[in-house]
C-alpha atoms as a PDB file:
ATOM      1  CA  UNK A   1     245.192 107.464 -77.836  1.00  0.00           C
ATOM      2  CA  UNK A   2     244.535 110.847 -78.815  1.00  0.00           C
ATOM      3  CA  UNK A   3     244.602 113.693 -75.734  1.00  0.00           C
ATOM      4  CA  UNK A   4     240.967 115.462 -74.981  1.00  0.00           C
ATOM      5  CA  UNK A   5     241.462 118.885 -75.650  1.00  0.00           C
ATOM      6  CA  UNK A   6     239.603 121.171 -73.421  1.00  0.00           C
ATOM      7  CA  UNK A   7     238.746 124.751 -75.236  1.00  0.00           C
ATOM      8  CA  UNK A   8     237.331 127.829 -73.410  1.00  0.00           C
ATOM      9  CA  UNK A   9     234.549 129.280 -76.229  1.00  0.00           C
ATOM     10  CA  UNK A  10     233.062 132.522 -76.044  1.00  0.00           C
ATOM     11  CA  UNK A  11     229.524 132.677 -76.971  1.00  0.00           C
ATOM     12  CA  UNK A  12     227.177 135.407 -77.806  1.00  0.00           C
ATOM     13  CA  UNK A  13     223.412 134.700 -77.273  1.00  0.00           C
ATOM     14  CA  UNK A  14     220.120 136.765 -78.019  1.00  0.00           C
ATOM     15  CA  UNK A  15     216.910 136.843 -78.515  1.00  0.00           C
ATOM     16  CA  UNK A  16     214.096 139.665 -79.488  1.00  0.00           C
ATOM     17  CA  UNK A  17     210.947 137.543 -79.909  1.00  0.00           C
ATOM     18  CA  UNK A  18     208.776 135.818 -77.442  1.00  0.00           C
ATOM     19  CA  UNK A  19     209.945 135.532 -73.543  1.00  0.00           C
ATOM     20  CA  UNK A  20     212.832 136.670 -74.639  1.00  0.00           C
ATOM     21  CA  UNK A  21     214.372 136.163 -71.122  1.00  0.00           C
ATOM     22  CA  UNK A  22     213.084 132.473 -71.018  1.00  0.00           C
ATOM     23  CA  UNK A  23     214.821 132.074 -74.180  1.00  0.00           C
ATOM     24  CA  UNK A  24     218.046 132.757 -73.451  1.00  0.00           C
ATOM     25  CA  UNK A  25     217.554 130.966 -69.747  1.00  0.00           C
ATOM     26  CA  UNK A  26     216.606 127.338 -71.788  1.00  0.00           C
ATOM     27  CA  UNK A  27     219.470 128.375 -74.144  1.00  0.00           C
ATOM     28  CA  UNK A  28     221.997 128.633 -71.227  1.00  0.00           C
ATOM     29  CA  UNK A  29     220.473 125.587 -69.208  1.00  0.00           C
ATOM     30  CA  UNK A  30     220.828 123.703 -72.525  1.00  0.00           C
ATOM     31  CA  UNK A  31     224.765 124.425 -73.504  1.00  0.00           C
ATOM     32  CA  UNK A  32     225.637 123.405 -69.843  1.00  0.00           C
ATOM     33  CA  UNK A  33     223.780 120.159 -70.038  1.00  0.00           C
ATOM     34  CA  UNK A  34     224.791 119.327 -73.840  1.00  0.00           C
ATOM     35  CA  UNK A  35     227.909 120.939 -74.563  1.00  0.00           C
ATOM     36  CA  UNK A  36     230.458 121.880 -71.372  1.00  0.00           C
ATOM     37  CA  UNK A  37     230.112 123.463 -68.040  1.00  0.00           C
ATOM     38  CA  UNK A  38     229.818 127.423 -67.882  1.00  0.00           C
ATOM     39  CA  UNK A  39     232.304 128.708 -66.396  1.00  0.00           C
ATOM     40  CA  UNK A  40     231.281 132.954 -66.766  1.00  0.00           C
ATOM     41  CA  UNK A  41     228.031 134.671 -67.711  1.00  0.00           C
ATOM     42  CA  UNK A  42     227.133 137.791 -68.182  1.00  0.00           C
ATOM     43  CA  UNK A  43     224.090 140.163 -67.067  1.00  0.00           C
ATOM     44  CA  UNK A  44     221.408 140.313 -70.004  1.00  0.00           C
ATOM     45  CA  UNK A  45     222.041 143.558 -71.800  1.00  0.00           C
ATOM     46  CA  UNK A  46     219.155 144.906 -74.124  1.00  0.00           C
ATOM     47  CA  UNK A  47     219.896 146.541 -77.458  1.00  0.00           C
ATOM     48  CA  UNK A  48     217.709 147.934 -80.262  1.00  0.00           C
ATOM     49  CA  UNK A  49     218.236 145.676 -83.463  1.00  0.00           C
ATOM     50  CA  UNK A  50     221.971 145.946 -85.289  1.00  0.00           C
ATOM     51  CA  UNK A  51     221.367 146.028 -89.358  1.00  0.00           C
ATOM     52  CA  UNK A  52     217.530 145.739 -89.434  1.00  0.00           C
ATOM     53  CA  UNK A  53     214.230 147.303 -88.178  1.00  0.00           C
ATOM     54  CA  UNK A  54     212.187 145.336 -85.799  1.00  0.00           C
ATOM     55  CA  UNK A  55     209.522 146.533 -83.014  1.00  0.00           C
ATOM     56  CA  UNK A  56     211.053 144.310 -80.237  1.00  0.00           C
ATOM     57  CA  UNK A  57     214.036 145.008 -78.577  1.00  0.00           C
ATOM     58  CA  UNK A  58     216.914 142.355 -78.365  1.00  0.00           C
ATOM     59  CA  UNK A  59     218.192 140.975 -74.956  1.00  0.00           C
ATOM     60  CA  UNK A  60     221.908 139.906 -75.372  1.00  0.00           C
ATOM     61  CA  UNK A  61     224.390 138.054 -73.109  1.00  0.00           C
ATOM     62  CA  UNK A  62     227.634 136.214 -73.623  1.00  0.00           C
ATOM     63  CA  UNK A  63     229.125 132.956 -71.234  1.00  0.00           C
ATOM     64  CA  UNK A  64     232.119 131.347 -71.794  1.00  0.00           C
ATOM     65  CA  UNK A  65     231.642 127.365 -72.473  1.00  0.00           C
ATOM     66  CA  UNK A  66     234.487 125.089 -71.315  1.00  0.00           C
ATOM     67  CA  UNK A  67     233.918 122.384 -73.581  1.00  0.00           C
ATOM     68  CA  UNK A  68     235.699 118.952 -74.708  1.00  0.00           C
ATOM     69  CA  UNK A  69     233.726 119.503 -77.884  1.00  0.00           C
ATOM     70  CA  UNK A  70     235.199 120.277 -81.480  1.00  0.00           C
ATOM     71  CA  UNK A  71     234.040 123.120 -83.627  1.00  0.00           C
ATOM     72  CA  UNK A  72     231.660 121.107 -85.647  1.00  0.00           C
ATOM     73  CA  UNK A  73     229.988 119.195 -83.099  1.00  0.00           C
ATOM     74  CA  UNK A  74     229.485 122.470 -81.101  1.00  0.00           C
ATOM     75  CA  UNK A  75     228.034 123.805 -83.793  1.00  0.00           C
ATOM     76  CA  UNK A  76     225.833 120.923 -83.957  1.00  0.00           C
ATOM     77  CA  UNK A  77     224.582 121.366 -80.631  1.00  0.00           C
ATOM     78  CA  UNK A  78     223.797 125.254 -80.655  1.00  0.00           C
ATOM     79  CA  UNK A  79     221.470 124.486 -84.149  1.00  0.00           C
ATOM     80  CA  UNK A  80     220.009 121.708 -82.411  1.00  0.00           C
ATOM     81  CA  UNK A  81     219.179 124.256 -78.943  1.00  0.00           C
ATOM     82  CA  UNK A  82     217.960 126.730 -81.526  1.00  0.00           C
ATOM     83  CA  UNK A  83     215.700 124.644 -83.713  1.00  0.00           C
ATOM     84  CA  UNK A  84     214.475 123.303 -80.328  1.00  0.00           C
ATOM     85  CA  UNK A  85     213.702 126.631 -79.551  1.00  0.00           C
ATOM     86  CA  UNK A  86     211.623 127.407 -82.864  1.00  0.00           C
ATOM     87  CA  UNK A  87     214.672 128.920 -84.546  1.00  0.00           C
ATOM     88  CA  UNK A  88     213.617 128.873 -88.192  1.00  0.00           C
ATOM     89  CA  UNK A  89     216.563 130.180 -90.469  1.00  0.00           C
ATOM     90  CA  UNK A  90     216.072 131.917 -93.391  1.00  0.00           C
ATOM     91  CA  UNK A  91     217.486 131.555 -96.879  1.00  0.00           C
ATOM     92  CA  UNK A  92     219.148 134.501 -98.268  1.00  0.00           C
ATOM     93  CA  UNK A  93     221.321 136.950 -96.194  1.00  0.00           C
ATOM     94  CA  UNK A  94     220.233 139.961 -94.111  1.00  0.00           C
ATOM     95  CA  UNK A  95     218.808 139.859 -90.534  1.00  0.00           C
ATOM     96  CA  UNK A  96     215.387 139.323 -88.877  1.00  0.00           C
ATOM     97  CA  UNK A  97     213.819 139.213 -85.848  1.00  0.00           C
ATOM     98  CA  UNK A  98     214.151 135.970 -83.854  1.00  0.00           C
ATOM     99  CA  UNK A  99     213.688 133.130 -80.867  1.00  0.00           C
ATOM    100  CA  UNK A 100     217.156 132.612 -80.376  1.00  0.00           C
ATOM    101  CA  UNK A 101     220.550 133.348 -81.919  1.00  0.00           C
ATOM    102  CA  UNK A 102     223.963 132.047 -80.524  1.00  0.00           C
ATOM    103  CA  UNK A 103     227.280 132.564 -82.324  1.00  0.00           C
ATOM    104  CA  UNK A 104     230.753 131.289 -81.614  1.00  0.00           C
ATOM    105  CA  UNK A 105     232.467 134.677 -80.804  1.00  0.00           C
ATOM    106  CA  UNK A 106     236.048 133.504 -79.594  1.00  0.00           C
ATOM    107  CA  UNK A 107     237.160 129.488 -79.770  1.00  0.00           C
ATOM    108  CA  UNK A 108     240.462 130.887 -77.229  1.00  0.00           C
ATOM    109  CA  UNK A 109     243.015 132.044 -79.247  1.00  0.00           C
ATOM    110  CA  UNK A 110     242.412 130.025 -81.934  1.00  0.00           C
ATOM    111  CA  UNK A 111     241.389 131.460 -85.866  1.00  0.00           C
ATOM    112  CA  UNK A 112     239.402 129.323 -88.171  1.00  0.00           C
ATOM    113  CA  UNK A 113     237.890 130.257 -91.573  1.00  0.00           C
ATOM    114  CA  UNK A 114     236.114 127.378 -93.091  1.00  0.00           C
ATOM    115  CA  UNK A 115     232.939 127.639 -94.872  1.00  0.00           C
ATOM    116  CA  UNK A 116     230.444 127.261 -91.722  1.00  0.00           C
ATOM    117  CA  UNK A 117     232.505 129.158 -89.671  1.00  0.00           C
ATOM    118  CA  UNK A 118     234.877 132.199 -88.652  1.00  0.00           C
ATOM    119  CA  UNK A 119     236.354 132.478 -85.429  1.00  0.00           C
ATOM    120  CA  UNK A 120     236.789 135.292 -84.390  1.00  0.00           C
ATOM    121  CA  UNK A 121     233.392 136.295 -84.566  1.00  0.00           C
ATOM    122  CA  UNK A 122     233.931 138.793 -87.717  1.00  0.00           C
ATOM    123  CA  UNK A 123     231.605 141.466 -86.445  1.00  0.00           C
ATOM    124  CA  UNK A 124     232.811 141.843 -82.786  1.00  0.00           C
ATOM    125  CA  UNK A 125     234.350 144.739 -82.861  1.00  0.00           C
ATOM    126  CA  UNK A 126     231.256 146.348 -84.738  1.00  0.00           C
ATOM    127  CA  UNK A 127     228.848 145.705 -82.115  1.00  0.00           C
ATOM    128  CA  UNK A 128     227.840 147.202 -78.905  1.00  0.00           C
ATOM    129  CA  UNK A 129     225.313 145.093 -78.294  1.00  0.00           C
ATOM    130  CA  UNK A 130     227.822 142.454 -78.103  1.00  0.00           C
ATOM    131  CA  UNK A 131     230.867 143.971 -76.564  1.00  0.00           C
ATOM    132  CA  UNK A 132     229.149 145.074 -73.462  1.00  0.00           C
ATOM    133  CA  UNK A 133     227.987 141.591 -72.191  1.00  0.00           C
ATOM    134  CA  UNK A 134     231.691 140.462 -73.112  1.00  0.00           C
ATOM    135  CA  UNK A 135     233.617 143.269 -71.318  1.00  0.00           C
ATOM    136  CA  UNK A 136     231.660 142.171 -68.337  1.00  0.00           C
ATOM    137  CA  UNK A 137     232.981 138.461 -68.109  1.00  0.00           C
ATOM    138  CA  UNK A 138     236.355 138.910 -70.510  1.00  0.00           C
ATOM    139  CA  UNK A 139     237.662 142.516 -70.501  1.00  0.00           C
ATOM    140  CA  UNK A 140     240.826 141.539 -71.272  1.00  0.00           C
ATOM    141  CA  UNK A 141     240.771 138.730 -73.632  1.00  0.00           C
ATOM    142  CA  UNK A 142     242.616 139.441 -77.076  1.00  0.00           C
ATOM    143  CA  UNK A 143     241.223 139.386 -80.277  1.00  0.00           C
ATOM    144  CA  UNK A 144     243.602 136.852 -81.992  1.00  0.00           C
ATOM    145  CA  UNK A 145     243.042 138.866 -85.345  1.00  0.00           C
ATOM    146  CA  UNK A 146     243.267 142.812 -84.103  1.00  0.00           C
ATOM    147  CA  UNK A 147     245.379 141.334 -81.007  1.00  0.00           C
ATOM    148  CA  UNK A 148     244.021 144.104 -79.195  1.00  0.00           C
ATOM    149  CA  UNK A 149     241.591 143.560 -75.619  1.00  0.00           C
ATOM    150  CA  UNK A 150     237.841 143.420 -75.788  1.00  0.00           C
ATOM    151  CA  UNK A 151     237.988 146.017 -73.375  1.00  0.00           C
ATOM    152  CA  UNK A 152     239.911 148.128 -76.163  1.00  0.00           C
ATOM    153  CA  UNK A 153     237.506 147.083 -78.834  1.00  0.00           C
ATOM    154  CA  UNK A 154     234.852 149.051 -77.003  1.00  0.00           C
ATOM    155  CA  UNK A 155     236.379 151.640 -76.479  1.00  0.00           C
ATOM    156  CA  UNK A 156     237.539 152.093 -79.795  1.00  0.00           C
ATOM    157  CA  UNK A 157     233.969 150.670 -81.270  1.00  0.00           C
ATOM    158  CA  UNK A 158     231.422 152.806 -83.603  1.00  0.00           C
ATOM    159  CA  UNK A 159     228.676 151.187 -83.203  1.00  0.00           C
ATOM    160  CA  UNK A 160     226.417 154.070 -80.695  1.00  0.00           C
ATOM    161  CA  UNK A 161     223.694 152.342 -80.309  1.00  0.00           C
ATOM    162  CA  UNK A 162     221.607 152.239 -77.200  1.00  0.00           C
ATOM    163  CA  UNK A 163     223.117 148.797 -74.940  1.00  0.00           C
ATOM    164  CA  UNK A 164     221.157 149.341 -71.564  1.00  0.00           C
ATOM    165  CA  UNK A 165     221.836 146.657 -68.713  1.00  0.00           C
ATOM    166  CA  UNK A 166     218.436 144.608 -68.176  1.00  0.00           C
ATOM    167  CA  UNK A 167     219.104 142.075 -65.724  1.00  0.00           C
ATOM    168  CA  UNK A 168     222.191 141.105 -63.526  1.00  0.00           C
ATOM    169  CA  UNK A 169     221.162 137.544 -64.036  1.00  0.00           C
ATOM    170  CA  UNK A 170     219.169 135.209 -66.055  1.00  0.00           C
END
């Protein structure tokens, strides 16, 4: 019989389209029923786009999922809350407005690199928009890559855009 591992996954979530705030609430509601309980959450933070031009503003938060769930089926599950959503991806790279996004920032200490997926995150310490929220709920978890705290990371981060708190909760 093979053991259940339970992981503690950091995730970053955001949305500049729509009820943005709705969005992210549905998107929250929806992890906790499908993939694991939440154990933290952050305020919602609101940031001007990172690496495009858009008129609306981004809201942003992070929550850490404690989940029985292994990468791919999690990954299953937050394409599944996003489609749900209206989440249309599109081909090509670059970055555009939309419904929802939610990325796998930290899977605990672990580091992956497959094809569909890099753990850590590989832009977290190049965004403000994402530090913030996680500062709030995991100062002091370590970036299994840089090895140094998230707390650190912002400090050190170059990223000056504007990161203004919104909401204390959802």
């Amino acid at each position: 019989m093979r053991d259940i591992i339970v992981s503690e996954v950091i995730l970053g979530l955001g949305s500049n389209m729509g009820n943005r705030l709705s969005y992210l609430g549905y998107a929250v509601k929806q992890l906790r029923s499908e993939a694991g309980d939440i154990i933290a959450q952050s305020s919602v933070w609101e940031s001007e786009p990172w690496g495009f031009e858009a008129e609306e503003l981004f809201l942003n938060m992070t929550v850490i999922l404690s989940t029985r769930m292994e990468p791919p089926a999690l990954l299953r599950v937050i394409s599944n809350i996003e489609s749900s959503l209206g989440r249309r991806r599109r081909r090509g790279s670059g970055y555009h407005s939309r419904v929802i996004d939610i990325d796998i920032l930290l899977w605990g200490d672990r580091i992956m690199a497959i094809p569909w997926l890099q753990v850590p995150h590989p832009r977290i310490a190049q965004r403000r928009f994402v530090l913030e929220p996680l500062c709030e709920i995991a100062p002091d978890a370590i970036h299994p890559v840089s090895l140094k705290t998230m707390k650190d990371l912002l400090v050190l981060c170059e990223d000056h855009s504007e990161v203004k708190l919104f909401s204390k909760s959802l």
